[in-house]
C-alpha atoms as a PDB file:
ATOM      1  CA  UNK A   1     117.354 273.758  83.604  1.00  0.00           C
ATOM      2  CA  UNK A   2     114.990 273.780  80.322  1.00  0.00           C
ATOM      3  CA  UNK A   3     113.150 270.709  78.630  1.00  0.00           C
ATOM      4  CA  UNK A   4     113.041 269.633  74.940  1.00  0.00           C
ATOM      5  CA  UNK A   5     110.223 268.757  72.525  1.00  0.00           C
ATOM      6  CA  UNK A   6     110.036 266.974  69.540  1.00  0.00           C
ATOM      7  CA  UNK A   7     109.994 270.252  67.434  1.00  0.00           C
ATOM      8  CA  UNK A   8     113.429 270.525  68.363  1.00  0.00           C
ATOM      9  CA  UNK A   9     114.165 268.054  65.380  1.00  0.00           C
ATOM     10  CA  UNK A  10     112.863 270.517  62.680  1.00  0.00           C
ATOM     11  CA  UNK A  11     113.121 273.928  64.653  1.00  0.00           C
ATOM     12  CA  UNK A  12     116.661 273.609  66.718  1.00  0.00           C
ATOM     13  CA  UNK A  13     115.975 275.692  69.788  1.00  0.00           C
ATOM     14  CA  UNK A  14     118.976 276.693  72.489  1.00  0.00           C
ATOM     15  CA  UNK A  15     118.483 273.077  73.993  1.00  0.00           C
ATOM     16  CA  UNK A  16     118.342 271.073  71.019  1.00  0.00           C
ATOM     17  CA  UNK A  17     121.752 272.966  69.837  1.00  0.00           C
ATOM     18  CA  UNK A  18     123.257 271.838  72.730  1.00  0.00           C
ATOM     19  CA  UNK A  19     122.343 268.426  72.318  1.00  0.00           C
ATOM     20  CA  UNK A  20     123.678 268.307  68.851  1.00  0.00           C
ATOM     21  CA  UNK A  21     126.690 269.741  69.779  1.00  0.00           C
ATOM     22  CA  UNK A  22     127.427 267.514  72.802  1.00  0.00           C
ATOM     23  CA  UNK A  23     126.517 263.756  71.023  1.00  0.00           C
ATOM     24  CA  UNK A  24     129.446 265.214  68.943  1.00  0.00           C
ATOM     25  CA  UNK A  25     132.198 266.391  71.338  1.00  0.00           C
ATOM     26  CA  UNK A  26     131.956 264.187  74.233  1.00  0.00           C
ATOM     27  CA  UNK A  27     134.131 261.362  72.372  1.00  0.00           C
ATOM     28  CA  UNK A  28     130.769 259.035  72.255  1.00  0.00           C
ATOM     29  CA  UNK A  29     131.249 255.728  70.544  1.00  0.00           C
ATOM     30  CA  UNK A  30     127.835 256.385  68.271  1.00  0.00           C
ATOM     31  CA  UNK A  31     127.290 260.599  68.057  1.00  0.00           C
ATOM     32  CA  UNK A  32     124.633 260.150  66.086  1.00  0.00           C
ATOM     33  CA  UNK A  33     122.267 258.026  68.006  1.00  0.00           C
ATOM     34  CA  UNK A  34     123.465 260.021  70.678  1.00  0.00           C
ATOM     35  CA  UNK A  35     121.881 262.914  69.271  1.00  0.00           C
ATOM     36  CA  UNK A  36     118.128 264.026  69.493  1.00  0.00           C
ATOM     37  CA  UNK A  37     117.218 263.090  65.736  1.00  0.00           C
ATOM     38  CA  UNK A  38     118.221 259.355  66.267  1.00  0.00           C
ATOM     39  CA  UNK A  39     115.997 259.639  69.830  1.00  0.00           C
ATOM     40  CA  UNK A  40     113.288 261.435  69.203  1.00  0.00           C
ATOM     41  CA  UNK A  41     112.396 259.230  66.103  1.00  0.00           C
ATOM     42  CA  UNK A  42     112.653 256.770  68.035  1.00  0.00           C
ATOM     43  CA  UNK A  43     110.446 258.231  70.538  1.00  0.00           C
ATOM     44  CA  UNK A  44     107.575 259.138  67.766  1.00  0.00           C
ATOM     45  CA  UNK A  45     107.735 255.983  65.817  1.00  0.00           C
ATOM     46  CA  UNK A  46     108.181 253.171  68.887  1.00  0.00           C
ATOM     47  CA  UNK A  47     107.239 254.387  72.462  1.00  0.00           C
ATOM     48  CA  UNK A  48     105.292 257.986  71.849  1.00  0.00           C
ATOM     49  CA  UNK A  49     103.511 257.313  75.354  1.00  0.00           C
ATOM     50  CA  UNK A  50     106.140 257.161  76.929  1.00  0.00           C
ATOM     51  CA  UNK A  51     106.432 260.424  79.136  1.00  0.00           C
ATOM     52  CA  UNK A  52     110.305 262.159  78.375  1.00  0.00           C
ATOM     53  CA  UNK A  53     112.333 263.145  81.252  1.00  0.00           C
ATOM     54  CA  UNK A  54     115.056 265.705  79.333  1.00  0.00           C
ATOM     55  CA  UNK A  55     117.388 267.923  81.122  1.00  0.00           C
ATOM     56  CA  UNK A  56     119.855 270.776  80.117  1.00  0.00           C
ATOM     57  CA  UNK A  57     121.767 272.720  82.701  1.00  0.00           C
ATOM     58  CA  UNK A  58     125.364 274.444  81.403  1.00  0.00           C
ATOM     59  CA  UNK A  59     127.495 271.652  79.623  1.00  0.00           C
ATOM     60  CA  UNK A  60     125.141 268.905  80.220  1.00  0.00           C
ATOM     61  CA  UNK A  61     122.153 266.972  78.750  1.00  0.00           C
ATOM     62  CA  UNK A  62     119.965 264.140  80.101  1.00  0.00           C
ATOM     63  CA  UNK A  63     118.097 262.350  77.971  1.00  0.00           C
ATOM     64  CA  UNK A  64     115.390 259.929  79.378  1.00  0.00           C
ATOM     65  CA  UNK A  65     112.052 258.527  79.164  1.00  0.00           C
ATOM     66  CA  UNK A  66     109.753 257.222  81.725  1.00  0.00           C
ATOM     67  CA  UNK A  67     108.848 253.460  81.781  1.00  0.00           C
ATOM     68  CA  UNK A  68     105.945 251.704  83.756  1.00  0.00           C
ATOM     69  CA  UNK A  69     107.363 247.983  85.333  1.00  0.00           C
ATOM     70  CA  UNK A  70     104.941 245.280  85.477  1.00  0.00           C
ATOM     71  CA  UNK A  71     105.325 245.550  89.358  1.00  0.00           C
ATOM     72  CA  UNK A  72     103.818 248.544  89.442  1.00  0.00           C
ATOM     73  CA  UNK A  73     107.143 250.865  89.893  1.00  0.00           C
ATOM     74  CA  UNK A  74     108.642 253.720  87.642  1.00  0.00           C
ATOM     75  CA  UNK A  75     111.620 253.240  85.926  1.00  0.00           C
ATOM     76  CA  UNK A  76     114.062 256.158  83.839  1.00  0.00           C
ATOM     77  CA  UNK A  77     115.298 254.161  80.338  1.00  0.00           C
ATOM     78  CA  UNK A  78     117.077 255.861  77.584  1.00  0.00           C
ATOM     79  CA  UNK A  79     114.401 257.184  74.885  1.00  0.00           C
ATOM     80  CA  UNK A  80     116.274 254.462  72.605  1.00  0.00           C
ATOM     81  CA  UNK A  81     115.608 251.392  74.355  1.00  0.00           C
ATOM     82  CA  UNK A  82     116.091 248.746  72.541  1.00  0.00           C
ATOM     83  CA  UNK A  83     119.334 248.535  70.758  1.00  0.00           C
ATOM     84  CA  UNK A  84     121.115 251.136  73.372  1.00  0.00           C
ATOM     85  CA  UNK A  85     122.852 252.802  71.020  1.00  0.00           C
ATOM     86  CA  UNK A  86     123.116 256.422  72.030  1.00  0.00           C
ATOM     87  CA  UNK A  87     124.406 258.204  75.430  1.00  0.00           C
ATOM     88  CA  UNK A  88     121.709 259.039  77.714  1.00  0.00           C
ATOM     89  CA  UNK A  89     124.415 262.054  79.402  1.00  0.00           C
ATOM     90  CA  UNK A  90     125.994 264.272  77.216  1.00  0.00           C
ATOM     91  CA  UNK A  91     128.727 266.544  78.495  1.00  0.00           C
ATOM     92  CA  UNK A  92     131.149 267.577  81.119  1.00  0.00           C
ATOM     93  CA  UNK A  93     128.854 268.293  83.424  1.00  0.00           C
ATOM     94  CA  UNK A  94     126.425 265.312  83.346  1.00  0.00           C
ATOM     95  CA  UNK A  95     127.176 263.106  86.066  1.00  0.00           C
ATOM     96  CA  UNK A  96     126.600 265.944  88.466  1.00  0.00           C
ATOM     97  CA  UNK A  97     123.550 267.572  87.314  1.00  0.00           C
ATOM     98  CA  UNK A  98     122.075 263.617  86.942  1.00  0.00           C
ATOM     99  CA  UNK A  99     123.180 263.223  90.615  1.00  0.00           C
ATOM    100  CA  UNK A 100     121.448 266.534  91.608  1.00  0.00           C
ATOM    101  CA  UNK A 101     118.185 265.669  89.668  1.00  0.00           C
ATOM    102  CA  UNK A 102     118.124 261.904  91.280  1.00  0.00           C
ATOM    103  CA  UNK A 103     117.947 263.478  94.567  1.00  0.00           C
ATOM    104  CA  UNK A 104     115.053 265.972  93.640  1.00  0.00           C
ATOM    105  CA  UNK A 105     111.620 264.708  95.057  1.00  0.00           C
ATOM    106  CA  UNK A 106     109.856 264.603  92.579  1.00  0.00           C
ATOM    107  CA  UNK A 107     112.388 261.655  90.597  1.00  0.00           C
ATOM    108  CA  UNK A 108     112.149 259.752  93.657  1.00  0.00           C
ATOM    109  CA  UNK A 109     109.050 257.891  91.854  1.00  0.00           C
ATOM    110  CA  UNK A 110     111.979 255.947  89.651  1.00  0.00           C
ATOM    111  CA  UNK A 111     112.971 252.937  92.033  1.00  0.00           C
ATOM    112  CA  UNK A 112     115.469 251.945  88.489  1.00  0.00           C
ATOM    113  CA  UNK A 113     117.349 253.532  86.093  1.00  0.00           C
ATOM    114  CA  UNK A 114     118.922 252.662  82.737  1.00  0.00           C
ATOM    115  CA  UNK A 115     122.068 254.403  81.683  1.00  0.00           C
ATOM    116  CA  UNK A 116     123.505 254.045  78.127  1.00  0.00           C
ATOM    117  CA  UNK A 117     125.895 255.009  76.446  1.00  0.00           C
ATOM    118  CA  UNK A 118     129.144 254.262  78.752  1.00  0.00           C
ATOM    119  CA  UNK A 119     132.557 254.346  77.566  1.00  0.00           C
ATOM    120  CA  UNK A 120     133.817 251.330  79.803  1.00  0.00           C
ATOM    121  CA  UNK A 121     137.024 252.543  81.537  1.00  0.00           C
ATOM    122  CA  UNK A 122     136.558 256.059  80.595  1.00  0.00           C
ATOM    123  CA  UNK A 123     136.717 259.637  83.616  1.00  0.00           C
ATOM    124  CA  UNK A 124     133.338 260.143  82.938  1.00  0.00           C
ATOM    125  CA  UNK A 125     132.213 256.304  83.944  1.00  0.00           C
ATOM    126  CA  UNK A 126     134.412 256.989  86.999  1.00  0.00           C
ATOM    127  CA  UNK A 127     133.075 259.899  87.891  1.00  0.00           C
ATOM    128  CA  UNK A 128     129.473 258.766  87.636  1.00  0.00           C
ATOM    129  CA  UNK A 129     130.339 255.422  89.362  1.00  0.00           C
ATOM    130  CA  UNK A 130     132.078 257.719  92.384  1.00  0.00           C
ATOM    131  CA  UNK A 131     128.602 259.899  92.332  1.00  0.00           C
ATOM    132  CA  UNK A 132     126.222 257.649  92.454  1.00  0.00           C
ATOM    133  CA  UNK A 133     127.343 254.555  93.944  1.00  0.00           C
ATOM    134  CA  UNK A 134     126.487 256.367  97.986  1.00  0.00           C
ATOM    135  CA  UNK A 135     122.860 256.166  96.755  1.00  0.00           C
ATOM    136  CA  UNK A 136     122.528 253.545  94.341  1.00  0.00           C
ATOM    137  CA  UNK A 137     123.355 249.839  93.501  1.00  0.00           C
ATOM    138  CA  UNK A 138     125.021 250.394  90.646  1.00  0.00           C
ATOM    139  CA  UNK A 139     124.696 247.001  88.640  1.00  0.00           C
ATOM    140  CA  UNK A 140     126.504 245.869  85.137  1.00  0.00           C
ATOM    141  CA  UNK A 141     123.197 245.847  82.651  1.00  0.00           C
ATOM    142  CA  UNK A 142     124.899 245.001  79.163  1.00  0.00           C
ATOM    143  CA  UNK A 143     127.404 245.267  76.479  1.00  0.00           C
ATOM    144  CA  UNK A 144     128.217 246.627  73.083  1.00  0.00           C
ATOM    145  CA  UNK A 145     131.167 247.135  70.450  1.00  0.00           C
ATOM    146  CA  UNK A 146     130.328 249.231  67.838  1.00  0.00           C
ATOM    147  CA  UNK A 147     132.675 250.028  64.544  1.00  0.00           C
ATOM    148  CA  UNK A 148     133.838 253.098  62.551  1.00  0.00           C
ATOM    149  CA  UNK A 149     136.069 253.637  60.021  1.00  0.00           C
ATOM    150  CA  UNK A 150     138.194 256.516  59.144  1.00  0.00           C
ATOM    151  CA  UNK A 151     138.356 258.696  56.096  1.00  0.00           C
ATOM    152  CA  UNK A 152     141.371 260.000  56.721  1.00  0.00           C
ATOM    153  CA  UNK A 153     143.240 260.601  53.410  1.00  0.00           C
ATOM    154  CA  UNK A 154     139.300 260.250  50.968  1.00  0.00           C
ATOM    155  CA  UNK A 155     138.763 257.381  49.497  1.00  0.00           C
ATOM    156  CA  UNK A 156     142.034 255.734  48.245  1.00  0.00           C
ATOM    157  CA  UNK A 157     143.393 256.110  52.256  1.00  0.00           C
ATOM    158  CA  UNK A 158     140.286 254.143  52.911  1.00  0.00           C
ATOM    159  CA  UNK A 159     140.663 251.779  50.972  1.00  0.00           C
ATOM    160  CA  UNK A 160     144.392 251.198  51.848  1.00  0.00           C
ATOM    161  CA  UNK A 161     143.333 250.127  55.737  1.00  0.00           C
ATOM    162  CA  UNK A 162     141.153 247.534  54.243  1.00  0.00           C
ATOM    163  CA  UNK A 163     142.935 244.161  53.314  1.00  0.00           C
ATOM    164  CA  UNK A 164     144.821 243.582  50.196  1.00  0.00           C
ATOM    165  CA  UNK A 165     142.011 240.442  49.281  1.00  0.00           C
ATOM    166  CA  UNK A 166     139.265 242.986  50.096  1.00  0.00           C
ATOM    167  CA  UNK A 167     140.778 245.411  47.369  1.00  0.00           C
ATOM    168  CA  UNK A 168     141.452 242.899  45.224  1.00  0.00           C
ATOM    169  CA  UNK A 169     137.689 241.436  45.217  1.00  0.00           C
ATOM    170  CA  UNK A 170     136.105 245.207  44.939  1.00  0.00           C
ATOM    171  CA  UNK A 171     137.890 245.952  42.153  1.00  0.00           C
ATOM    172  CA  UNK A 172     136.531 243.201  40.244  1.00  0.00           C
ATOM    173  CA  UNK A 173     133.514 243.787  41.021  1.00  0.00           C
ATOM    174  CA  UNK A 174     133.679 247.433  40.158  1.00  0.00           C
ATOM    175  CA  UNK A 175     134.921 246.075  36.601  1.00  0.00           C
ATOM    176  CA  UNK A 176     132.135 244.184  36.397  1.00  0.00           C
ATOM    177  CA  UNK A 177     129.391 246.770  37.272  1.00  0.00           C
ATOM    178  CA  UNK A 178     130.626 248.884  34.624  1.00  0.00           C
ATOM    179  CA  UNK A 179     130.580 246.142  32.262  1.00  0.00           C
ATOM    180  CA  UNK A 180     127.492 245.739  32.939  1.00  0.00           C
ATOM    181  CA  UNK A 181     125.732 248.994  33.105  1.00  0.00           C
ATOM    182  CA  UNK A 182     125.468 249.424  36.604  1.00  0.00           C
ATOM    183  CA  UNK A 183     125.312 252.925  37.772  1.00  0.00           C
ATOM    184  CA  UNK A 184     124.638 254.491  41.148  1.00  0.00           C
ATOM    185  CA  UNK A 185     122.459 257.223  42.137  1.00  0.00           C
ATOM    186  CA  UNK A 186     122.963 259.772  44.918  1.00  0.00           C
ATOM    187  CA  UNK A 187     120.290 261.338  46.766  1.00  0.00           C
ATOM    188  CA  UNK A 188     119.933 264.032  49.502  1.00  0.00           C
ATOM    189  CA  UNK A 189     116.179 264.272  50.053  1.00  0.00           C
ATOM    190  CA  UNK A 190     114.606 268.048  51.545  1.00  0.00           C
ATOM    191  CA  UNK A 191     111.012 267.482  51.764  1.00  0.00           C
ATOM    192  CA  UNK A 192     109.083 264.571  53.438  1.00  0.00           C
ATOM    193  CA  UNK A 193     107.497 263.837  50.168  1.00  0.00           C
ATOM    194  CA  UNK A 194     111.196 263.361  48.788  1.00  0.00           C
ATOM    195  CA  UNK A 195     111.958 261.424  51.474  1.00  0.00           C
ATOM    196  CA  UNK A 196     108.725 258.932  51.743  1.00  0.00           C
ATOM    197  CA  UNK A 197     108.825 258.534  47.571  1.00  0.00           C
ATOM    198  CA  UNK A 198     112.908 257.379  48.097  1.00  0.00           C
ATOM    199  CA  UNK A 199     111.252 255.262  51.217  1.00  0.00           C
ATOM    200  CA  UNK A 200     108.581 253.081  49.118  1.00  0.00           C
ATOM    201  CA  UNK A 201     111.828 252.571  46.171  1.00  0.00           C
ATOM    202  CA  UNK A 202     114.433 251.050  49.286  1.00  0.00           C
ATOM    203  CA  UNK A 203     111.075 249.320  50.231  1.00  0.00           C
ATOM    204  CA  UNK A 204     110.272 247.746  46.732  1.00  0.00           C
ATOM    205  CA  UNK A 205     114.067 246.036  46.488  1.00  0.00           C
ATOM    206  CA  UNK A 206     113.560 245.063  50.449  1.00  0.00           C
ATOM    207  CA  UNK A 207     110.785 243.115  49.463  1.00  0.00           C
ATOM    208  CA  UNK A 208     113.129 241.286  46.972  1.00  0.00           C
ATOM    209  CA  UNK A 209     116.023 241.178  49.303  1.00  0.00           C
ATOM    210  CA  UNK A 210     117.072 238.025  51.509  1.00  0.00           C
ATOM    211  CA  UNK A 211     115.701 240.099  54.561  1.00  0.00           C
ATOM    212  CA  UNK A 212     112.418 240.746  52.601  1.00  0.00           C
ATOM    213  CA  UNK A 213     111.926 237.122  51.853  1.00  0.00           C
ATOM    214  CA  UNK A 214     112.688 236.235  55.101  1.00  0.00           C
ATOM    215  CA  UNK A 215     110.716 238.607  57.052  1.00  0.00           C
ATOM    216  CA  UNK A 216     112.752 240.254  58.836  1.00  0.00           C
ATOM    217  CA  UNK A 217     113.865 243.376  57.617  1.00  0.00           C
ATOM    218  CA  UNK A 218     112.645 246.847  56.653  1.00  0.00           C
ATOM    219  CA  UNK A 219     109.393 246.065  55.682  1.00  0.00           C
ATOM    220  CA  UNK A 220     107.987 244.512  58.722  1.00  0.00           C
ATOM    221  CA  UNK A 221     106.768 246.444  61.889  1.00  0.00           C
ATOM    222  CA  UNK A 222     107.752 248.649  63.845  1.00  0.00           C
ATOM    223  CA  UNK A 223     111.391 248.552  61.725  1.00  0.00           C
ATOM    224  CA  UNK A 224     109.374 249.913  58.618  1.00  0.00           C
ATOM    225  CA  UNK A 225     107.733 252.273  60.993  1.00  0.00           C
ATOM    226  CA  UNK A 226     110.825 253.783  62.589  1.00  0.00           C
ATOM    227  CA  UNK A 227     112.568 254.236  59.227  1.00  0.00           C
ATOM    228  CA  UNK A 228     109.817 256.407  57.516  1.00  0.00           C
ATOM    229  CA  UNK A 229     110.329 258.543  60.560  1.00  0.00           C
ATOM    230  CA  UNK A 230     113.903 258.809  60.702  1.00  0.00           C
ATOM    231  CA  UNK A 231     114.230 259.478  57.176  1.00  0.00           C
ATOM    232  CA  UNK A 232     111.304 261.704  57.069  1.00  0.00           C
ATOM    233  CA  UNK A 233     113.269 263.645  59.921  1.00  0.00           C
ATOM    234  CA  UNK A 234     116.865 263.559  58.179  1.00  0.00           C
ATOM    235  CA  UNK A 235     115.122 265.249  55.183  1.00  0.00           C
ATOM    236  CA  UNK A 236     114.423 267.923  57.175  1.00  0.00           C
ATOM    237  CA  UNK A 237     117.534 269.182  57.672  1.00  0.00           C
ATOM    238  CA  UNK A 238     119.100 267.755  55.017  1.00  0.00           C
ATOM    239  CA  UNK A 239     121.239 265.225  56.544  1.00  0.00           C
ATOM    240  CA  UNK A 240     120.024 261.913  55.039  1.00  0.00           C
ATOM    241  CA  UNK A 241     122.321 260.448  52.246  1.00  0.00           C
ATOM    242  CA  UNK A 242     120.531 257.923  50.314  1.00  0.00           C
ATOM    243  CA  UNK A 243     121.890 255.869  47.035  1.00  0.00           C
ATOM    244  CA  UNK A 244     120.426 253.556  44.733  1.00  0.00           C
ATOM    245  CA  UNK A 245     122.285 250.852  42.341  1.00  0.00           C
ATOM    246  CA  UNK A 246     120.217 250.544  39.068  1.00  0.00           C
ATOM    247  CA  UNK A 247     120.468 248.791  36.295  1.00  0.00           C
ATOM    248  CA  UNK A 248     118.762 249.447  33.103  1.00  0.00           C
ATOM    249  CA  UNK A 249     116.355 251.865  35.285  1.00  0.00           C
ATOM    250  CA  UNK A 250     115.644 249.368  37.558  1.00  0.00           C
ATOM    251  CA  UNK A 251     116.311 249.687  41.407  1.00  0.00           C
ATOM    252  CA  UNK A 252     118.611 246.411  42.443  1.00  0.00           C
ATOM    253  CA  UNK A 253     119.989 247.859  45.368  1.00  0.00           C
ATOM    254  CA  UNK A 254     120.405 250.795  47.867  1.00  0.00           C
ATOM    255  CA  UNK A 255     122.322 252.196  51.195  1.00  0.00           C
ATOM    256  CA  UNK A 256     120.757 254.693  53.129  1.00  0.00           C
ATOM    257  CA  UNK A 257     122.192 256.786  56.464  1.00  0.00           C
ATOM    258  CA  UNK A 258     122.465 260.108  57.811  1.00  0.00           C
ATOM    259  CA  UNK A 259     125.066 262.822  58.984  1.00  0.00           C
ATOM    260  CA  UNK A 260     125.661 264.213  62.518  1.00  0.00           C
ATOM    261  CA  UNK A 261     128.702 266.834  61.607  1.00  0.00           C
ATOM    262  CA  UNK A 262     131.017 265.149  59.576  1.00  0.00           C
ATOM    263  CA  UNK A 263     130.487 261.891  61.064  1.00  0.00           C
ATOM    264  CA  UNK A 264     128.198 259.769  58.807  1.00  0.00           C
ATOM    265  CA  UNK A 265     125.981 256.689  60.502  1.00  0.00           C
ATOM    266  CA  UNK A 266     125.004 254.271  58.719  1.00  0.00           C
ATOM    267  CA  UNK A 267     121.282 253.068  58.867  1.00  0.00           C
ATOM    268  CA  UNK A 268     120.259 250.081  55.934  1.00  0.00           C
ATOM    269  CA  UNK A 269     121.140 248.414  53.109  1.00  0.00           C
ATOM    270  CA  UNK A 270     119.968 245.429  51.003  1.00  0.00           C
ATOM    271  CA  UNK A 271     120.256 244.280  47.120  1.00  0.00           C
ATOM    272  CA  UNK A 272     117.664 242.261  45.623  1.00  0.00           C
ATOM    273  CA  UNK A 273     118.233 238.478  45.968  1.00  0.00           C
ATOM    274  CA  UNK A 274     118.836 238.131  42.324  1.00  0.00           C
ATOM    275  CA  UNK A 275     122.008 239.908  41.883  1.00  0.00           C
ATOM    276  CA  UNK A 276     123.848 238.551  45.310  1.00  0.00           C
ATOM    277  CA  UNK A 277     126.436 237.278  42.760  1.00  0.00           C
ATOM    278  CA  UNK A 278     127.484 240.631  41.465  1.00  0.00           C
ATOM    279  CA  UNK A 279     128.273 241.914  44.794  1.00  0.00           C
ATOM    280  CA  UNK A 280     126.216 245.137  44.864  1.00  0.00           C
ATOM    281  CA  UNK A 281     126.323 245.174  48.996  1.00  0.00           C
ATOM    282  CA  UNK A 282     130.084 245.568  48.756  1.00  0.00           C
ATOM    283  CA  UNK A 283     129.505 248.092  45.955  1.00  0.00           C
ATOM    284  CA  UNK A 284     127.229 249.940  47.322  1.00  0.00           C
ATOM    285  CA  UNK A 285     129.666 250.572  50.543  1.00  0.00           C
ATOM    286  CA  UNK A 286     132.560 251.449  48.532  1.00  0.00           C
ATOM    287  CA  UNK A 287     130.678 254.247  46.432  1.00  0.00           C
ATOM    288  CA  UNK A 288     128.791 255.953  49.778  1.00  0.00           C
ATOM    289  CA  UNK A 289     132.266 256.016  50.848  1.00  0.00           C
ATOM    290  CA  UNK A 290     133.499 257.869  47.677  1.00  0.00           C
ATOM    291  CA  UNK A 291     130.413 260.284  48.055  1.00  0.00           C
ATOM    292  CA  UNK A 292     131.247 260.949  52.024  1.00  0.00           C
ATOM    293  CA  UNK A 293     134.522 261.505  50.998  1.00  0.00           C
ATOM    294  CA  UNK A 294     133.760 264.048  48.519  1.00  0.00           C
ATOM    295  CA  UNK A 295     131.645 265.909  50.575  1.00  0.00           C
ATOM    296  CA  UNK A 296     134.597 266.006  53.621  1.00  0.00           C
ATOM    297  CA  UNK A 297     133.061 263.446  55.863  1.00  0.00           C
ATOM    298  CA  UNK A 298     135.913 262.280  59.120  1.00  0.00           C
ATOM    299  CA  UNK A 299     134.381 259.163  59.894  1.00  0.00           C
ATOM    300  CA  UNK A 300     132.098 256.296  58.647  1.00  0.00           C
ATOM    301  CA  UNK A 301     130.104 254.634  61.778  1.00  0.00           C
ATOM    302  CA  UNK A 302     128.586 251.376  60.986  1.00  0.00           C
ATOM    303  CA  UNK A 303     127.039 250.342  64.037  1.00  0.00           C
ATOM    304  CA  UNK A 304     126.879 247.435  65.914  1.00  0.00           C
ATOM    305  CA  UNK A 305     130.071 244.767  65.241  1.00  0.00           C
ATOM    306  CA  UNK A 306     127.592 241.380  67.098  1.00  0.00           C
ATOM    307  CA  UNK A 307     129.083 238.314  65.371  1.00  0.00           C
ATOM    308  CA  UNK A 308     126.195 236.501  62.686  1.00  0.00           C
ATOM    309  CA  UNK A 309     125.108 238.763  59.459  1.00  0.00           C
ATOM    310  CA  UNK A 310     127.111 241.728  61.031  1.00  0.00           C
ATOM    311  CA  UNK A 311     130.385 239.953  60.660  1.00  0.00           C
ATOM    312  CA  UNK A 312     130.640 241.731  56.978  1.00  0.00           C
ATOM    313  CA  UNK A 313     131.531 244.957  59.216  1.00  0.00           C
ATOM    314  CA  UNK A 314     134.606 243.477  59.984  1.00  0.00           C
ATOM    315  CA  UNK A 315     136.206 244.208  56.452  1.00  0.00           C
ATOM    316  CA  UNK A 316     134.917 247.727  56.204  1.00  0.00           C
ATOM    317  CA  UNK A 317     136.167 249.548  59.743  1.00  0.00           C
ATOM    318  CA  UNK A 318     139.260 249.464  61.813  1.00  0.00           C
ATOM    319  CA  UNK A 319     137.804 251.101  64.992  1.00  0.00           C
ATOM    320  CA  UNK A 320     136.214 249.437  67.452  1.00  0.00           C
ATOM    321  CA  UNK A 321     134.230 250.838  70.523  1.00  0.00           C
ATOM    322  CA  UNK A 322     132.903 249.218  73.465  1.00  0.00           C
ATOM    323  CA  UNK A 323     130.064 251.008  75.183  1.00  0.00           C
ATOM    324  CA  UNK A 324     128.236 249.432  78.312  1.00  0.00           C
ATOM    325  CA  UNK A 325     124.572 250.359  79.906  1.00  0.00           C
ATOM    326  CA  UNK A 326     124.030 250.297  83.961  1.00  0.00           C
ATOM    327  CA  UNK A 327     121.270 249.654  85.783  1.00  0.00           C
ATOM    328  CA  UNK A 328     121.081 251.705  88.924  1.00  0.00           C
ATOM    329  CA  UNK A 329     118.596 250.857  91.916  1.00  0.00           C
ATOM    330  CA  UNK A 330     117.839 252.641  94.854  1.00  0.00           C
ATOM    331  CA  UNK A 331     119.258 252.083  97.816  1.00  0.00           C
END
């Protein structure tokens, strides 16, 4: 049984490999924030205090962080705690070595434990329910529906699962952007001064964006925080896929996410509030799409599907998966 640091990130050791490799073959509904770049970004930009509890033994990684409870008690949380994206067990093998490690003295200090991740339904969430349930109160903490599209068949198969009014109003507006001069730029940053220079340009148009002007979005703590990390990290090995829209060498939009395999995540986008008309969200979509498709990418994950501004997912992906958390607490 071995532990992982953060270096693991930039310099993969035989742990971290076996991470990777399990966020992306053990079916999860989000690989990529299953995966230790997603986490351990996290980790250094939100919660770096916070001691990690992660465990590798034969097909199977844990992936926890300790958490102090205002009663005074321990508790084990995912390292991403606050949207729950990612799996906190990777592998085969998981629910028993996380059964074997609960009963270890020295985890006995963690009177609760957050698991996310869990594919409701699934023969893993059986498994662990028929493992852990002689020892724990296993209780139902929360729930989630994320969405991914396939690019099966490149682009034009995409586009031919989306609806025949959806078509129809992109490829207006694609006649209209080249009407108009607007072109889009690609970028694949290797250096964290590539990355943080493409950081402060998605910054400037957030400021003009309806999120900027609002508040909420990219620019405000700990979001802007966590992004110059996770970029900063996707640089460094390559795996951050970043475009602009410009127009007349001005930024007026941009989409940024990253790769795990060929399974691309989205991450951000935003346009600046003065060309909402021209449609350069949906644009901006449609031409990462023709880029991941080009490059051989399987699948487009877009994250949570919550109802309110994240309705617009609805148009773009055909997949949906439900993932749940549990709380367990000793008996």
């Amino acid at each position: 049984m071995g532990d992982v640091c953060l270096d693991d990130i930039v310099f993969p050791s035989e742990a971290g490999t076996l991470w990777r490799r399990l966020a992306l073959r053990t079916q999860q509904a989000d690989p990529f924030c299953s995966g230790p770049l997603w986490q351990l970004s996290f980790h250094t930009a939100m919660s770096p205090r916070r001691p990690l509890h992660i465990k590798t033994d034969g097909e199977a990684v844990l992936a926890f962080a300790g958490q102090p409870l205002s009663d005074g008690s321990l508790a084990l949380t995912p390292i991403e705690s606050h949207w729950l994206f990612g799996a906190c067990l990777l592998g085969r093998d998981a629910p028993a070595l996380l059964e074997s490690w609960l009963g270890e003295s020295g985890t006995r200090i963690f009177s609760k434990i957050l698991i996310s991740g869990i594919r409701p339904g699934g023969r893993r969430a059986v498994q662990l329910l028929r493992r852990l349930e002689k020892n724990f109160h296993v209780l139902h903490f929360a729930d989630g529906l994320q969405c991914a599209a396939s690019l099966r068949d490149g682009l034009e198969g995409f586009l031919s699962r989306r609806s025949a009014n959806h078509r129809q109003k992109l490829g207006k507006a694609m006649r209209r952007a080249r009407q108009a001069g607007i072109v889009f730029e690609r970028h694949v940053p290797q250096s964290d001064e590539e990355a943080a220079l493409l950081y402060a340009r998605m910054l400037d148009v957030e400021k003009t964006s309806w999120k900027g002007i609002a508040a909420c979005g990219m620019t405000e703590q700990p979001a802007r925080q966590l992004y110059a990390v996770l970029i900063r990290n996707l640089a460094r090995q390559g795996l951050a896929r970043i475009m602009f829209a410009r127009h007349e060498g001005t930024d007026i939009g941009f989409i940024f996410g990253g790769k795990a395999g060929n399974i691309y995540r989205g991450q951000q986008f935003s346009y600046r509030e003065a060309w909402k008309r021209w449609g350069i969200g949906n644009l901006l979509q449609v031409e990462q799409v023709r880029w991941l498709c080009e490059e051989g990418a399987r699948r487009y994950d877009m994250g949570p599907l919550d109802g309110g501004p994240m309705r617009y997912k609805e148009h773009w992906t055909e997949k949906r998966l439900p993932i749940q958390s549990w709380l367990l607490l000793r008996r």
